[in-house]
PDB file of N, CA and C in Angstrom:
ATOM      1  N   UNK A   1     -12.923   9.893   7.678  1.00  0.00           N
ATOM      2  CA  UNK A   1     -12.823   8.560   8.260  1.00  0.00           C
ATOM      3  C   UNK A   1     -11.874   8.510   9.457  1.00  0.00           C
ATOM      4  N   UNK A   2     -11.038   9.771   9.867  1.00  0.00           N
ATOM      5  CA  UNK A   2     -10.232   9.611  10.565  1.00  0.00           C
ATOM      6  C   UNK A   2      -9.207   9.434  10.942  1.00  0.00           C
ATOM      7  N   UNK A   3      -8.490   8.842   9.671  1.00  0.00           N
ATOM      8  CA  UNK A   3      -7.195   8.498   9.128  1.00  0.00           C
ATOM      9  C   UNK A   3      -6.187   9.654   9.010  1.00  0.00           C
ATOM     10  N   UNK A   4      -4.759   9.550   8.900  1.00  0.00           N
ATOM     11  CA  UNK A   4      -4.233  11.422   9.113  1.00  0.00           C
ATOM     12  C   UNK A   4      -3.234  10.505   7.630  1.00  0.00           C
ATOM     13  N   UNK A   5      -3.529  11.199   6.046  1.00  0.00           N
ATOM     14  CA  UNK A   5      -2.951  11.173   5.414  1.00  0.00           C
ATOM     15  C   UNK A   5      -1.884  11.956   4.162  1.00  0.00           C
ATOM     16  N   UNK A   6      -0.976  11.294   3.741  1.00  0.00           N
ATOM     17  CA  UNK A   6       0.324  11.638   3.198  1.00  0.00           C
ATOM     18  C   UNK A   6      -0.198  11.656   1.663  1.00  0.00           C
ATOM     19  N   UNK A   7       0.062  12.311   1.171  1.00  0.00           N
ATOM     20  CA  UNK A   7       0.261  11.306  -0.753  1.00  0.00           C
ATOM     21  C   UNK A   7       1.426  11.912  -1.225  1.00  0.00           C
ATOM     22  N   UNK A   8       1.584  11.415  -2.327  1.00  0.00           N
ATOM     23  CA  UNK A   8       3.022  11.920  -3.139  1.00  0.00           C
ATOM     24  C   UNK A   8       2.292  11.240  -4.371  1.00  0.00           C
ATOM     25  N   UNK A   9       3.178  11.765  -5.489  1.00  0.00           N
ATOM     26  CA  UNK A   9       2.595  11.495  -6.709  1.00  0.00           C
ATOM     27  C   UNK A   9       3.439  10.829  -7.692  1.00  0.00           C
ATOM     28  N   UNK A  10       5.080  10.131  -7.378  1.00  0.00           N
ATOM     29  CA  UNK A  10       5.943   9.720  -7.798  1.00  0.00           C
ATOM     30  C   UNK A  10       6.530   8.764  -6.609  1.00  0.00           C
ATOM     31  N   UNK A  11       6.950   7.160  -6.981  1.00  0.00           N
ATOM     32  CA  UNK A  11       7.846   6.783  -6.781  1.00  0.00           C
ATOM     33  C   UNK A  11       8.771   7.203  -5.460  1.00  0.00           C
ATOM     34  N   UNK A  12       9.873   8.366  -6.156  1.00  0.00           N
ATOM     35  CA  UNK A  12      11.145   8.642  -5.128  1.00  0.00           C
ATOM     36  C   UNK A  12      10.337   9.592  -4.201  1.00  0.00           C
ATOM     37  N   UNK A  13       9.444  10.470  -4.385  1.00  0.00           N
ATOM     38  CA  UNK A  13       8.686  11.301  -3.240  1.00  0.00           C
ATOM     39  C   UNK A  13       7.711  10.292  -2.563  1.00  0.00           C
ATOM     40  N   UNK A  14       7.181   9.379  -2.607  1.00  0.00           N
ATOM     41  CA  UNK A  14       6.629   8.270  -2.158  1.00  0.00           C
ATOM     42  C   UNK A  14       7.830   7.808  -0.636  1.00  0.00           C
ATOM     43  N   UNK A  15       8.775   7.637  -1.236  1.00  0.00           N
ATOM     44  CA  UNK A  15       9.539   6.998  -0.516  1.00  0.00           C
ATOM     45  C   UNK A  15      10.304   8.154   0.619  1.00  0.00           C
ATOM     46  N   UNK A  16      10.244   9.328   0.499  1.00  0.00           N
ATOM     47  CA  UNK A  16      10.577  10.729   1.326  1.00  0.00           C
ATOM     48  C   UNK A  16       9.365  10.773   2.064  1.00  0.00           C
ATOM     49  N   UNK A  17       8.279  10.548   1.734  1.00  0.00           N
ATOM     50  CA  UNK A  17       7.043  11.298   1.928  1.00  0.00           C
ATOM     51  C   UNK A  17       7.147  10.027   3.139  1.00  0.00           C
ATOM     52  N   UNK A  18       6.919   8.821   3.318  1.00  0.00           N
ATOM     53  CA  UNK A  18       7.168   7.631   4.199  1.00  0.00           C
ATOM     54  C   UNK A  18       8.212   7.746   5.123  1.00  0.00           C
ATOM     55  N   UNK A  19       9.082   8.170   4.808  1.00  0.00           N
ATOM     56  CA  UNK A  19      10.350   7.991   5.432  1.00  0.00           C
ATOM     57  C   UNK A  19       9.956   9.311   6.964  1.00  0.00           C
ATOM     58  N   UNK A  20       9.173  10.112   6.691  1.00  0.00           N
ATOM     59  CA  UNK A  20       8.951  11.597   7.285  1.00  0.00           C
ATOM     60  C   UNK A  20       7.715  10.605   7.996  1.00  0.00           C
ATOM     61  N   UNK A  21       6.853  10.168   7.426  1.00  0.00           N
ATOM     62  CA  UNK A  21       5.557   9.859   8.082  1.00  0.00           C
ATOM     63  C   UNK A  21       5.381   9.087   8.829  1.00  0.00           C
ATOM     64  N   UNK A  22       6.147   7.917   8.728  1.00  0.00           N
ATOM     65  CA  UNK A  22       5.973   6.179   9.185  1.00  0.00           C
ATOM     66  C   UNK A  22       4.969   5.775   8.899  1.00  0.00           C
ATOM     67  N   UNK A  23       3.415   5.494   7.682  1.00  0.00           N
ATOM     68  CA  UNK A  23       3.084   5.298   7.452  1.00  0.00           C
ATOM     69  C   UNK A  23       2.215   3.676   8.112  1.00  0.00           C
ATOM     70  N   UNK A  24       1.213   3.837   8.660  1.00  0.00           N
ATOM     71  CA  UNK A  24       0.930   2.109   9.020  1.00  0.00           C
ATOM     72  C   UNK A  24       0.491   1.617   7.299  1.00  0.00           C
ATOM     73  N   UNK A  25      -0.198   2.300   6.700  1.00  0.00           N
ATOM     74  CA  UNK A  25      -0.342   1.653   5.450  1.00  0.00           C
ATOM     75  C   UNK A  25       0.391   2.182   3.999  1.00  0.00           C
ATOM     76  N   UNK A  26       0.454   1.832   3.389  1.00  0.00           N
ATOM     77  CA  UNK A  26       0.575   2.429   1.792  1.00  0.00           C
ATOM     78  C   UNK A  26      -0.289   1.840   0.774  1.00  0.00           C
ATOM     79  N   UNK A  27      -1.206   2.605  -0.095  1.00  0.00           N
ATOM     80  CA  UNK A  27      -1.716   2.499  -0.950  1.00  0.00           C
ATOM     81  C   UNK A  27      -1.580   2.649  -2.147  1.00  0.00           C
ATOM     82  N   UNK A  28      -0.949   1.586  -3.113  1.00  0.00           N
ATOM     83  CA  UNK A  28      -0.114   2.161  -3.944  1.00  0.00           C
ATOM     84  C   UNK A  28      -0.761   1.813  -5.844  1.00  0.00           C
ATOM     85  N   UNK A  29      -0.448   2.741  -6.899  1.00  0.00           N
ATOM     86  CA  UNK A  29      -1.171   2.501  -7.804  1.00  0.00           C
ATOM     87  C   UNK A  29       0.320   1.126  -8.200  1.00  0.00           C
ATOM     88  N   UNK A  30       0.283   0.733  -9.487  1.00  0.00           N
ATOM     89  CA  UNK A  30       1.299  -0.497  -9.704  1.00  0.00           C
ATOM     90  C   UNK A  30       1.848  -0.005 -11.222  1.00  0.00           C
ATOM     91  N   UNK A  31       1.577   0.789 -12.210  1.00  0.00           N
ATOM     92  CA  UNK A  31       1.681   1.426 -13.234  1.00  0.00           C
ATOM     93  C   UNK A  31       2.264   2.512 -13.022  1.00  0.00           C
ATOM     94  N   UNK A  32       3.408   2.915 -12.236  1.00  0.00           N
ATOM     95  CA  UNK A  32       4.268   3.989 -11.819  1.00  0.00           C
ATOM     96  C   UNK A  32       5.178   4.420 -12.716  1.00  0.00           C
ATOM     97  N   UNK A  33       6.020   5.970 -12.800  1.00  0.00           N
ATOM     98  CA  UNK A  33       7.064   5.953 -13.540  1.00  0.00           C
ATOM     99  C   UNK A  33       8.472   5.678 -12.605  1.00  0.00           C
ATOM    100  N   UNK A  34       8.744   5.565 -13.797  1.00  0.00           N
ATOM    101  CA  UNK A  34      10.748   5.234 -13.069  1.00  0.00           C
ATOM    102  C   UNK A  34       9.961   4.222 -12.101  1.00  0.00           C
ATOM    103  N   UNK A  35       9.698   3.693 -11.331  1.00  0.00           N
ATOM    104  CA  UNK A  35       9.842   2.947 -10.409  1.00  0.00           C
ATOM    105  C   UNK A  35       8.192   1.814 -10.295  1.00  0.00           C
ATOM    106  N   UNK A  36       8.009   0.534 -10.865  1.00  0.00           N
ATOM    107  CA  UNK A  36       7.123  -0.211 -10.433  1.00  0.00           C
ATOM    108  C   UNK A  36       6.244  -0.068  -8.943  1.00  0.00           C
ATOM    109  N   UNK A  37       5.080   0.107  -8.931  1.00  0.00           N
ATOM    110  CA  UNK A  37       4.257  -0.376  -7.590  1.00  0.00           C
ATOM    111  C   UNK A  37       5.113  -1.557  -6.646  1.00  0.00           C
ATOM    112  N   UNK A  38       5.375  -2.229  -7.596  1.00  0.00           N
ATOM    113  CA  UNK A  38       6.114  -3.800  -6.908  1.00  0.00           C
ATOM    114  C   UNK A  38       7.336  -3.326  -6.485  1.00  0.00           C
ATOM    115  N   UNK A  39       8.304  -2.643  -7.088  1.00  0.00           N
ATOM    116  CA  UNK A  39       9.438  -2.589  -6.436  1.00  0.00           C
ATOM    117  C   UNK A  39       9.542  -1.314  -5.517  1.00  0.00           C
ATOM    118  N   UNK A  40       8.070  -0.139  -5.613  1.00  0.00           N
ATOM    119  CA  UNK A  40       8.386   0.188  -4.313  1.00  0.00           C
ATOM    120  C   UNK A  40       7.333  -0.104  -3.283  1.00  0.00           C
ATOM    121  N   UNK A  41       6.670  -0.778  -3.378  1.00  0.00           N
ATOM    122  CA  UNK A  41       6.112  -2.044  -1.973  1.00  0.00           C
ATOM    123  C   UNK A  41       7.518  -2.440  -1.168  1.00  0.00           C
ATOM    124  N   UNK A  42       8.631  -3.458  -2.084  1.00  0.00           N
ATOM    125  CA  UNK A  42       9.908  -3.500  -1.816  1.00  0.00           C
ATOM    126  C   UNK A  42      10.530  -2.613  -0.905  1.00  0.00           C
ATOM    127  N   UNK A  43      10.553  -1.450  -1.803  1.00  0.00           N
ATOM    128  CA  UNK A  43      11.948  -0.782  -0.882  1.00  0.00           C
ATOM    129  C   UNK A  43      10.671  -0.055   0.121  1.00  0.00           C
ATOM    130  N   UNK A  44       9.196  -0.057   0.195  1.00  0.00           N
ATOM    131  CA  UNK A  44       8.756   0.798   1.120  1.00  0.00           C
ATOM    132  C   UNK A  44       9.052  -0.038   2.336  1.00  0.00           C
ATOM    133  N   UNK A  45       8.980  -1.224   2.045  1.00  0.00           N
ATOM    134  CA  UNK A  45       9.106  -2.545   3.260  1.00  0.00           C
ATOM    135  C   UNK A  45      10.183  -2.759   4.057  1.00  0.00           C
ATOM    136  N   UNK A  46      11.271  -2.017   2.988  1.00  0.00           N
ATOM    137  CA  UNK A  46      12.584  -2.661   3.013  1.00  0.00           C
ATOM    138  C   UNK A  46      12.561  -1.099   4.629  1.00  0.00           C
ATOM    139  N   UNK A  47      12.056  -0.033   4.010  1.00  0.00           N
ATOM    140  CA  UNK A  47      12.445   1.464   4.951  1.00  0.00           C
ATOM    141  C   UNK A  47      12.036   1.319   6.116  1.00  0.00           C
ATOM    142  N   UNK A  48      10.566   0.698   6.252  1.00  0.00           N
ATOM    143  CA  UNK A  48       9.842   0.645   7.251  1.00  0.00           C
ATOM    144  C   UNK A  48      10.016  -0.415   8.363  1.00  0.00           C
ATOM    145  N   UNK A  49      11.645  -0.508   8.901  1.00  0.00           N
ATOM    146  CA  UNK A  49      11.662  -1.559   9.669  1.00  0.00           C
ATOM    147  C   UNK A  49      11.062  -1.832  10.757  1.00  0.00           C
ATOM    148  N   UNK A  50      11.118  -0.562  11.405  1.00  0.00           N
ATOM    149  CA  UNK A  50      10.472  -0.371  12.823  1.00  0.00           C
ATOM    150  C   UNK A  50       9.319  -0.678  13.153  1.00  0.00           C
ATOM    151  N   UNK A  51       8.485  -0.239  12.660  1.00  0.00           N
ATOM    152  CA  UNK A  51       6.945  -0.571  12.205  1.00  0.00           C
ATOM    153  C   UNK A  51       6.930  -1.192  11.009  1.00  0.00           C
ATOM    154  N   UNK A  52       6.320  -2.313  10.363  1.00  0.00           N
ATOM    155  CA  UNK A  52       6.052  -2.526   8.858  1.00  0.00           C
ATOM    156  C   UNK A  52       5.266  -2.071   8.339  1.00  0.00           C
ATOM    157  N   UNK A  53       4.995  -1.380   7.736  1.00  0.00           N
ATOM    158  CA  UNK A  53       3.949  -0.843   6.558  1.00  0.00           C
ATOM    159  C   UNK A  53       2.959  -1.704   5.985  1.00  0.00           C
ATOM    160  N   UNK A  54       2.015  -1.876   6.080  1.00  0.00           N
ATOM    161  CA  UNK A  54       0.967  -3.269   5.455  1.00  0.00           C
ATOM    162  C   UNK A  54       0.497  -2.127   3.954  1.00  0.00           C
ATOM    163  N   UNK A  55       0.985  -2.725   2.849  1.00  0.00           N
ATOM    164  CA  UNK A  55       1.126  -2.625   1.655  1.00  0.00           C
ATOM    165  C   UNK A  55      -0.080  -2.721   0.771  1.00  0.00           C
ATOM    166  N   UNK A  56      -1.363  -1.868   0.115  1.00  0.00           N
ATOM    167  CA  UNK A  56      -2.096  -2.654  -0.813  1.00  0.00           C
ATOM    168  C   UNK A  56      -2.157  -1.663  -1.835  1.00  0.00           C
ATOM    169  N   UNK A  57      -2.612  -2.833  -3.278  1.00  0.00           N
ATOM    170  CA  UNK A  57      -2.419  -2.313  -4.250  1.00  0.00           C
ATOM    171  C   UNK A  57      -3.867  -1.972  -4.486  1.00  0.00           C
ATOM    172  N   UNK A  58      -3.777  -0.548  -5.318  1.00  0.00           N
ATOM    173  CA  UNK A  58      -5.051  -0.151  -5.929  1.00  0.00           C
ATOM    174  C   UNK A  58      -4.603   0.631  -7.704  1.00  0.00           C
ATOM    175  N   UNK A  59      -4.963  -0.592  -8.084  1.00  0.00           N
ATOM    176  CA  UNK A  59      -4.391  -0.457  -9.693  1.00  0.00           C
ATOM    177  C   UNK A  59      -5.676  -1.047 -10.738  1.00  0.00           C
ATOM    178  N   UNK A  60      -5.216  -0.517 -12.125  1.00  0.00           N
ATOM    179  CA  UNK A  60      -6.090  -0.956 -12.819  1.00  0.00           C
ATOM    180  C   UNK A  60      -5.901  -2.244 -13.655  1.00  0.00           C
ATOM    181  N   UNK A  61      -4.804  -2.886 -12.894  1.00  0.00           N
ATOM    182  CA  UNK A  61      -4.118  -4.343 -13.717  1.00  0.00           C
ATOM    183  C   UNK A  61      -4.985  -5.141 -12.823  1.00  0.00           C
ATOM    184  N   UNK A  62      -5.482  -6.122 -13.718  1.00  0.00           N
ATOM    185  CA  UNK A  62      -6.454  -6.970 -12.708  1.00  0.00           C
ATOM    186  C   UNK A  62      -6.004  -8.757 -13.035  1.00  0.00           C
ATOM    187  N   UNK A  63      -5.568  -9.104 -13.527  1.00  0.00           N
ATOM    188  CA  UNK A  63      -5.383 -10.220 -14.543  1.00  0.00           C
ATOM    189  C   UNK A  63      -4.626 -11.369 -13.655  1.00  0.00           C
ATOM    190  N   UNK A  64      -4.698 -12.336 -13.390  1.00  0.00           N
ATOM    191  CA  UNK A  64      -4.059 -13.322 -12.229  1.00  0.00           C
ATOM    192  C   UNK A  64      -2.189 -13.054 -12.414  1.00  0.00           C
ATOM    193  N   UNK A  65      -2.102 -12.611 -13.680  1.00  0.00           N
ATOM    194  CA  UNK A  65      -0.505 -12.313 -13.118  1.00  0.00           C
ATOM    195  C   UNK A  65      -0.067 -11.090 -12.349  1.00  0.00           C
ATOM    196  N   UNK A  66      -1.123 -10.290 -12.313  1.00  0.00           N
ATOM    197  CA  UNK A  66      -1.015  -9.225 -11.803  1.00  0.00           C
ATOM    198  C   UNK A  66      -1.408  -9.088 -10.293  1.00  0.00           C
ATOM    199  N   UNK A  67      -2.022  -9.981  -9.754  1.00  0.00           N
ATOM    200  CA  UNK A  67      -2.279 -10.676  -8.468  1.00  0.00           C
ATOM    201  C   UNK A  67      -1.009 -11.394  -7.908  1.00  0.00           C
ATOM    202  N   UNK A  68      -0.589 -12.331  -8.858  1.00  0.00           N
ATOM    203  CA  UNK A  68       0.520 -12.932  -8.380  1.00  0.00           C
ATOM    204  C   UNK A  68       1.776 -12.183  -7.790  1.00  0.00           C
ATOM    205  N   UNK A  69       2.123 -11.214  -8.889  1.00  0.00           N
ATOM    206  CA  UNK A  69       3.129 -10.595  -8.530  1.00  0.00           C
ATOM    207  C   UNK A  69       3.070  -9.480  -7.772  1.00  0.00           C
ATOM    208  N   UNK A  70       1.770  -8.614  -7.323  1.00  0.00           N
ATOM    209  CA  UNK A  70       1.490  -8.274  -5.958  1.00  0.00           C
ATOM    210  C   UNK A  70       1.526  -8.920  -5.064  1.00  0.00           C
ATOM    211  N   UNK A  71       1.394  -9.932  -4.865  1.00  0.00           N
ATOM    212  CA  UNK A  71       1.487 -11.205  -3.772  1.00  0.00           C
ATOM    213  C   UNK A  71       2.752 -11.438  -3.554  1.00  0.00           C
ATOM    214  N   UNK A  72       4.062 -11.728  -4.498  1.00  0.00           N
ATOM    215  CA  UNK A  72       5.621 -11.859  -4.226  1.00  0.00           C
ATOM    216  C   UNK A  72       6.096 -10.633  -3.705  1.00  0.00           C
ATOM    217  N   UNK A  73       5.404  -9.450  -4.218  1.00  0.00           N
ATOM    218  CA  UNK A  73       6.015  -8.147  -3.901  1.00  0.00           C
ATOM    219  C   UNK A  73       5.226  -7.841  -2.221  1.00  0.00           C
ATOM    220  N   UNK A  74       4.556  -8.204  -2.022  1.00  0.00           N
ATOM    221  CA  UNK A  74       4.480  -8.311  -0.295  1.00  0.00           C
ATOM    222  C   UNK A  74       3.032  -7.454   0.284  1.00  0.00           C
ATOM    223  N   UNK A  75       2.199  -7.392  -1.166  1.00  0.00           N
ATOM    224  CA  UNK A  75       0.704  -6.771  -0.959  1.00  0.00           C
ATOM    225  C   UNK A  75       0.013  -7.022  -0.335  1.00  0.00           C
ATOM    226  N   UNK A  76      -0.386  -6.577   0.839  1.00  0.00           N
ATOM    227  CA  UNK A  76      -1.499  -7.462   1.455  1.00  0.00           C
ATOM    228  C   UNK A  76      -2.603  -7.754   0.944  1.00  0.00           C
ATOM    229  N   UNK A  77      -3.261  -6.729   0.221  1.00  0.00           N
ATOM    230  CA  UNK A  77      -4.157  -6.272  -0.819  1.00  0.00           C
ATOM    231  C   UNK A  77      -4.307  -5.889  -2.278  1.00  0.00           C
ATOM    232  N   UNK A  78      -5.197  -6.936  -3.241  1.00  0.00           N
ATOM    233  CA  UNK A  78      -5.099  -6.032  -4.285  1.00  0.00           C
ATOM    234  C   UNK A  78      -6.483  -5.848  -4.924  1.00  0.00           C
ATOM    235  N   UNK A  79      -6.908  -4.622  -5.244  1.00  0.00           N
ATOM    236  CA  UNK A  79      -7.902  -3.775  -5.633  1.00  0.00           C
ATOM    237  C   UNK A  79      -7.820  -3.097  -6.851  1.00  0.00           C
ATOM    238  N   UNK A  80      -9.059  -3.619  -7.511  1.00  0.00           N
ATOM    239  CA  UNK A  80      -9.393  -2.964  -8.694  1.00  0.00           C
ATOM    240  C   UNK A  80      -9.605  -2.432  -8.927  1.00  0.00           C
ATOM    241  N   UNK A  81      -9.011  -1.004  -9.732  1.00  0.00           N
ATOM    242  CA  UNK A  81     -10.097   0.506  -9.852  1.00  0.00           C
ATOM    243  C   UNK A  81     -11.145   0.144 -10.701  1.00  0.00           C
ATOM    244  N   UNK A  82     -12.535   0.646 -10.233  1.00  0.00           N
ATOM    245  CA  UNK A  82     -12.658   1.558  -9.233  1.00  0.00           C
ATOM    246  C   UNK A  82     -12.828   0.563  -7.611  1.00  0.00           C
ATOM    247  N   UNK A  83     -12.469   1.298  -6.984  1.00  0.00           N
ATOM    248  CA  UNK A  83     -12.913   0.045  -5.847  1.00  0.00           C
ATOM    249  C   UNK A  83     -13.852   0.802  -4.727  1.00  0.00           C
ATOM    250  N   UNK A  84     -14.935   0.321  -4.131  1.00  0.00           N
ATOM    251  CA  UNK A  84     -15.836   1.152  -3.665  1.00  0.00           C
ATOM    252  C   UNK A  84     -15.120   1.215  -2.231  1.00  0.00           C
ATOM    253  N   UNK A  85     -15.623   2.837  -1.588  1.00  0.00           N
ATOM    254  CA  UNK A  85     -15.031   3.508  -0.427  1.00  0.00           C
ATOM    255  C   UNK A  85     -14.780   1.953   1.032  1.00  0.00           C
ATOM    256  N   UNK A  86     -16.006   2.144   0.695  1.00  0.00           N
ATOM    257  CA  UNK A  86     -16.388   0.619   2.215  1.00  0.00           C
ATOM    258  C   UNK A  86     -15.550  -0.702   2.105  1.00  0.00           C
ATOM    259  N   UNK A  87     -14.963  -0.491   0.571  1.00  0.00           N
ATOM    260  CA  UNK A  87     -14.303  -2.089   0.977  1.00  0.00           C
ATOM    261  C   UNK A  87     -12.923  -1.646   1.014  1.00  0.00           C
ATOM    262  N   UNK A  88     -12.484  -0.546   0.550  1.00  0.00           N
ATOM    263  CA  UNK A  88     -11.246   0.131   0.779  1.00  0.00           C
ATOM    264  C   UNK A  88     -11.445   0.152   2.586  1.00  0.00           C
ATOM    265  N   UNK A  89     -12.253   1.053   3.289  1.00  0.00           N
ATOM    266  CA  UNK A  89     -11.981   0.891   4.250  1.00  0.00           C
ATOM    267  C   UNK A  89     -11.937  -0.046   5.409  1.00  0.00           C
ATOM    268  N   UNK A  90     -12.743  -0.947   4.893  1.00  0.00           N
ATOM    269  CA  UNK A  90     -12.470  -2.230   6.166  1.00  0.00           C
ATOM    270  C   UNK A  90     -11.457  -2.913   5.920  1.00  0.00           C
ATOM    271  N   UNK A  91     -10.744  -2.895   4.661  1.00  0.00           N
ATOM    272  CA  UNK A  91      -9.476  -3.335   4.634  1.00  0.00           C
ATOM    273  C   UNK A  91      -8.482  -3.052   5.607  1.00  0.00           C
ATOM    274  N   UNK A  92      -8.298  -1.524   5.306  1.00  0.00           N
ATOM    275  CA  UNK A  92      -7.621  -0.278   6.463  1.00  0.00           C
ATOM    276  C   UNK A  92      -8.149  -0.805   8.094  1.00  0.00           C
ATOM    277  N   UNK A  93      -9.235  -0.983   8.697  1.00  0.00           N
ATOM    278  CA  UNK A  93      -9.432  -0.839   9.866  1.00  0.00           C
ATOM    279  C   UNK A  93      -9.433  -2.300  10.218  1.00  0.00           C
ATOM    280  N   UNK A  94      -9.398  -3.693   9.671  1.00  0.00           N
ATOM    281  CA  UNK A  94      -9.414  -4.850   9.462  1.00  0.00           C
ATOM    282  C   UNK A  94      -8.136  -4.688  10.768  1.00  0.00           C
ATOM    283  N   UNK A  95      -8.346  -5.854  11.313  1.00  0.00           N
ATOM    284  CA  UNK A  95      -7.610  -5.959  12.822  1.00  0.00           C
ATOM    285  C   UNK A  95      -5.658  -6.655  11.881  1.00  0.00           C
ATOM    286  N   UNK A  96      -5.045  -6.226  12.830  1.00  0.00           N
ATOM    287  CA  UNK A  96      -3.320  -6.275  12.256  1.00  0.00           C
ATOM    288  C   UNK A  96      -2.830  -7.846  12.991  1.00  0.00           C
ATOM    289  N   UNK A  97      -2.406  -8.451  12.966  1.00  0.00           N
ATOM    290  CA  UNK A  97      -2.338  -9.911  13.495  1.00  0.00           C
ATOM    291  C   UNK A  97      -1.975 -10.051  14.431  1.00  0.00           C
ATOM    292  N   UNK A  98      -2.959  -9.989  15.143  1.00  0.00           N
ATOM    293  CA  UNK A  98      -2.889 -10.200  16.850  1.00  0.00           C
ATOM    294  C   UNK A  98      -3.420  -8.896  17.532  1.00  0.00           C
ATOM    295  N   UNK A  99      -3.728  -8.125  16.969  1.00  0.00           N
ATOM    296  CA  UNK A  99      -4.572  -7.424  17.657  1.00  0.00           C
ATOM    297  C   UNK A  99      -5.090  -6.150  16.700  1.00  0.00           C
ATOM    298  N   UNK A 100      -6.238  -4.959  17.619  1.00  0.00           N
ATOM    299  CA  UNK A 100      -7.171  -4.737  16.563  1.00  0.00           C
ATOM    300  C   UNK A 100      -6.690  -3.009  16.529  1.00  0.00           C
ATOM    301  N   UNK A 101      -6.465  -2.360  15.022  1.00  0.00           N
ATOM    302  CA  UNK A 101      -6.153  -1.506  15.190  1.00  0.00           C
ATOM    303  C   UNK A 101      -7.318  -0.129  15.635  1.00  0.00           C
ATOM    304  N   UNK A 102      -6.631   0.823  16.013  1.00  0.00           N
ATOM    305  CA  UNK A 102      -7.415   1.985  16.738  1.00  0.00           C
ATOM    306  C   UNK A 102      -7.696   3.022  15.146  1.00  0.00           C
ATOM    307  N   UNK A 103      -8.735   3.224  15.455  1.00  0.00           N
ATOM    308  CA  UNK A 103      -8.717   4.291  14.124  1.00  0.00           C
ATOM    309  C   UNK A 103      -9.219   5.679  14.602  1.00  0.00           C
TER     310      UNK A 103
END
């Protein structure tokens, strides 16, 4: 698709792995160890001053509280596994506010 991507498989390497990359997005599961999806949306937001990171969740919690509190935690997105390729990606290429990103 074009995209040049990072993963990490924990939390605190999440947050190394970003810190090295500058990430325009993060895709994050919400059922993490040591560290909530929600609270590192948080501190990914909190790292990424320069650029902001546009945040979505792809988890298997689906339930309106689980919406909600992706929504306080600063998700732009939240997605249900499984979630099909095409709507994952027009999310990603979906224009950034005020103008349209390059992919």
């Amino acid at each position: 698709m074009g995209f040049h991507v990072a993963t990490a498989t924990d939390p605190a390497t999440a947050l190394e792995v970003a810190a090295a990359f500058s990430p325009a997005f993060a895709i994050l599961d919400i059922g993490l160890p040591g560290m909530d999806g929600y609270q590192l949306a948080r501190a990914l937001r909190a790292q990424q001053t320069a650029t902001p990171v546009r945040v979505f969740a792809l988890t298997g919690y689906g339930q309106a509280e689980d919406y909600r509190r992706s929504n306080e935690a600063g998700f732009e997105r939240h997605f249900v596994k499984p979630v099909a390729l095409a709507q994952l990606v027009e999310a990603l290429t979906g224009a950034f506010p005020g103008e349209r990103p390059s992919v």
